[in-house]
Protein backbone atom coordinates (compact mmCIF):
# COMPACT_ATOMS: atom_id res chain seq x y z
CA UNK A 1 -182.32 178.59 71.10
CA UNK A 2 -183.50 181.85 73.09
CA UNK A 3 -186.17 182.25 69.35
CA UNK A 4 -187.53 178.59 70.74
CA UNK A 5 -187.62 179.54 74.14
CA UNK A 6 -189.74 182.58 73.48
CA UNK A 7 -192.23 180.57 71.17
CA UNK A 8 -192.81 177.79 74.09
CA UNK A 9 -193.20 180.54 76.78
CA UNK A 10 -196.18 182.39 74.39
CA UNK A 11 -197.65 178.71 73.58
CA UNK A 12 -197.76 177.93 77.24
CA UNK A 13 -199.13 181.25 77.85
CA UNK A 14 -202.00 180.91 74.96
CA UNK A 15 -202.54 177.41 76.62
CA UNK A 16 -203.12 178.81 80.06
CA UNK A 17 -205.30 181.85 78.51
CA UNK A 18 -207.74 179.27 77.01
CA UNK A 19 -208.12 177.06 80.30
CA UNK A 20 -208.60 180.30 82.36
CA UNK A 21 -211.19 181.32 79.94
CA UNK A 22 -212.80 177.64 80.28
CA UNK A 23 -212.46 178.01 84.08
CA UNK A 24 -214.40 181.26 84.53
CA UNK A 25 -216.62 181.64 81.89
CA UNK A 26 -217.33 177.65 80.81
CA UNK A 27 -216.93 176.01 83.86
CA UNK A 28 -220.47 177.72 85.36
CA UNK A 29 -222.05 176.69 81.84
CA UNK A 30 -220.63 173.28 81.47
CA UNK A 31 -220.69 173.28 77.74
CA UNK A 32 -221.28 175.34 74.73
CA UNK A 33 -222.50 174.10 71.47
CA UNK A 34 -220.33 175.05 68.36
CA UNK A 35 -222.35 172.84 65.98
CA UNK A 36 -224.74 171.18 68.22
CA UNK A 37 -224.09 167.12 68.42
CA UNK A 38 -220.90 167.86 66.67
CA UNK A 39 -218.68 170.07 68.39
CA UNK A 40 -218.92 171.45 72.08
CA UNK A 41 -216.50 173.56 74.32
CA UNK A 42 -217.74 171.26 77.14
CA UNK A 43 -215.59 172.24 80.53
CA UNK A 44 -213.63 168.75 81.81
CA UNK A 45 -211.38 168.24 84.84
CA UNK A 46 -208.75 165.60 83.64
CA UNK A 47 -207.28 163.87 86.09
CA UNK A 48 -205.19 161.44 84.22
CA UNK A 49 -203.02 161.77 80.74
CA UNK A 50 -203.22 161.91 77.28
CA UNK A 51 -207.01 161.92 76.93
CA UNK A 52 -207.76 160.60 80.65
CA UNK A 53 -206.15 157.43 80.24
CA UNK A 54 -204.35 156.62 83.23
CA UNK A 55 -206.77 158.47 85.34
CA UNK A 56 -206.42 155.93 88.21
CA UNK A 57 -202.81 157.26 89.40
CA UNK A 58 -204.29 160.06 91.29
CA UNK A 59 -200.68 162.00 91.72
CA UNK A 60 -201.23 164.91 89.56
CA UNK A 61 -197.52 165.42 90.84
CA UNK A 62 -196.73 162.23 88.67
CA UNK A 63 -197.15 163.84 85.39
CA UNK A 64 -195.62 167.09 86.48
CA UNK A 65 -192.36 165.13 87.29
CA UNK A 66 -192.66 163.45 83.89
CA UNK A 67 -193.18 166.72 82.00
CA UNK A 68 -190.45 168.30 83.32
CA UNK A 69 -188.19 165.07 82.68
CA UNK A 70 -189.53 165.51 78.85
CA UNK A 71 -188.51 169.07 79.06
CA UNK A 72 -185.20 168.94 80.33
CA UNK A 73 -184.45 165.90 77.83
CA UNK A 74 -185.82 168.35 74.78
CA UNK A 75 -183.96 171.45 76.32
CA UNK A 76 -180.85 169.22 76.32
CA UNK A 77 -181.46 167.45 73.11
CA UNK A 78 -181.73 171.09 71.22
CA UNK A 79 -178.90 172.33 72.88
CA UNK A 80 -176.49 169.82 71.91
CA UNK A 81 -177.93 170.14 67.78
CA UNK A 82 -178.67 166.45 67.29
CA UNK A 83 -181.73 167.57 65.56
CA UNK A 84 -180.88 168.49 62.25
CA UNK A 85 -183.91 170.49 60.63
CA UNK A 86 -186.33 173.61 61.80
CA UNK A 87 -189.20 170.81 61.92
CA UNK A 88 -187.32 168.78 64.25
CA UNK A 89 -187.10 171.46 66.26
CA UNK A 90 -189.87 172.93 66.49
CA UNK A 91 -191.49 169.22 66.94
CA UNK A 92 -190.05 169.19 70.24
CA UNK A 93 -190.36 172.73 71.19
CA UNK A 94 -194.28 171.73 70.70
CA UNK A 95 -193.92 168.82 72.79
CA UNK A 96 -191.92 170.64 75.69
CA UNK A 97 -194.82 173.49 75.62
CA UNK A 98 -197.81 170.93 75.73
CA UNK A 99 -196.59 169.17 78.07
CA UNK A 100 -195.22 172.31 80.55
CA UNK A 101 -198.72 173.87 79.62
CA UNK A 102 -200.26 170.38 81.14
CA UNK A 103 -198.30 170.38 83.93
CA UNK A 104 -198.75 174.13 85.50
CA UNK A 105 -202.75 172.86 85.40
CA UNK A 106 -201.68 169.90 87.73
CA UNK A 107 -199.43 171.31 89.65
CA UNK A 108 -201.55 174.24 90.31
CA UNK A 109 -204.95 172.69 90.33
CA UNK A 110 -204.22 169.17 90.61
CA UNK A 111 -206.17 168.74 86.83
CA UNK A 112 -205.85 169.64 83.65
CA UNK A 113 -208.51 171.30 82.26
CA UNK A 114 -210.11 170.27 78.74
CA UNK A 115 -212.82 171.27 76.40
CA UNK A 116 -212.39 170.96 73.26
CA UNK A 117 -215.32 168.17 72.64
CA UNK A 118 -215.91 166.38 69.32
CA UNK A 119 -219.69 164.74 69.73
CA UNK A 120 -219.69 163.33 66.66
CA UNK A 121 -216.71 160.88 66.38
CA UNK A 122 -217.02 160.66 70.62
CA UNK A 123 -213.26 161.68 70.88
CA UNK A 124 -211.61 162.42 74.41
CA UNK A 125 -212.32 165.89 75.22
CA UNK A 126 -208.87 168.02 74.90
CA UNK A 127 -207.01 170.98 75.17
CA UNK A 128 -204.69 173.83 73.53
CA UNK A 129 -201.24 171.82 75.04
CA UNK A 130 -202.68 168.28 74.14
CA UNK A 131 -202.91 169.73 70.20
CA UNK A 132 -199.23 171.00 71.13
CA UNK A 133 -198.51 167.61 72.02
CA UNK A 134 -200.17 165.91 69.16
CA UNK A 135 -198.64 167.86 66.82
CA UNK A 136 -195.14 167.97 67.99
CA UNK A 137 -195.34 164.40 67.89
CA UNK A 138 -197.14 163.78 64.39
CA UNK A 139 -194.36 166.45 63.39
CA UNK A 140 -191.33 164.80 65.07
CA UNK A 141 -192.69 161.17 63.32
CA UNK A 142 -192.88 162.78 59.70
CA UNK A 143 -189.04 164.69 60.90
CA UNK A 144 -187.10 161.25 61.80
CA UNK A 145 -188.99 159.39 58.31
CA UNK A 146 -188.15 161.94 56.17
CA UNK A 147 -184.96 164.40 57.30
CA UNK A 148 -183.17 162.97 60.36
CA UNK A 149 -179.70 161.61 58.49
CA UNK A 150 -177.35 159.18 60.49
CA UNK A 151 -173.98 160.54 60.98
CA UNK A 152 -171.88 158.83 58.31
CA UNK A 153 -168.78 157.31 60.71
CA UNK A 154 -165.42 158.51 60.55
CA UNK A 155 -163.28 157.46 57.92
CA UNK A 156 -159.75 156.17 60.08
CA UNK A 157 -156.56 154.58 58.20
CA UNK A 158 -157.60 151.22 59.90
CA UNK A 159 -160.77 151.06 57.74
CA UNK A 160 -158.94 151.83 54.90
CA UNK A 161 -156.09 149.32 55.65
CA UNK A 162 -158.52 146.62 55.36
CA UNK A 163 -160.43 147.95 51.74
């Protein structure tokens, strides 16, 4: 558990690093072609969740409350070993760190800050935690299909009274 810990605190941290980079250097810019019409680091205040949907509830403090729900659900869910494989895990240690990452930006700015921007398929713009998020959850989908196993239940002489 402290090995998971670790890894969310330096993906949180290589979150934050990107959106202070996009705060002081693209924020005066507004947006830097990649590939022009194709990709952009384009600087975005986000105001709602998961891709600015939601945008009208205008508590930033909200989402923090729901992030650190989600977190203390994950932290909880780890710690008690239902998950049964490394992917699992690190699914949700993905998920916890995307979404913490998320909420320091509202709770500290009242945003989150985006710009990753893909012109040419006219995505939302996003960020380092949303891919966290994303992938945690594409992870956790492809984890419960393939190696999540339900507990076989307890053989007791009742059950075999009755065979």
């Amino acid at each position: 558990m402290p090995f998971f810990i670790i890894a969310a605190v330096l993906m949180i941290a290589a979150d934050q690093a990107v959106k202070y980079w996009a705060l002081t250097v693209l924020q005066p810019q507004g947006t830097i072609p990649v590939i022009e019409n194709v990709f952009h680091l384009t600087y975005v205040e986000n105001r709602g969740a998961a891709f600015s949907l939601f945008a009208k509830f205008d508590s930033p403090w909200l989402f923090v409350v729901l992030a650190t729900v989600i977190t203390i659900v994950i932290i909880y869910v780890l710690h008690k070993g239902v998950i049964q494989s490394n992917l699992g895990r690190w699914s949700l240690v993905l998920v916890a760190a995307g979404a913490l990452g998320n909420a320091i930006d509202r709770a500290v700015r009242g945003f989150v800050v985006d710009l990753f921007d893909f012109r040419l398929i006219h995505f939302p713009v996003f960020n380092v935690a949303d891919i966290f998020i994303c992938l945690g959850g594409l992870l956790f989908v492809i984890y419960v299909l393939f190696q999540h196993k339900d507990k076989e239940p307890a053989v007791t002489q009742e059950t075999e009274d009755h065979e």
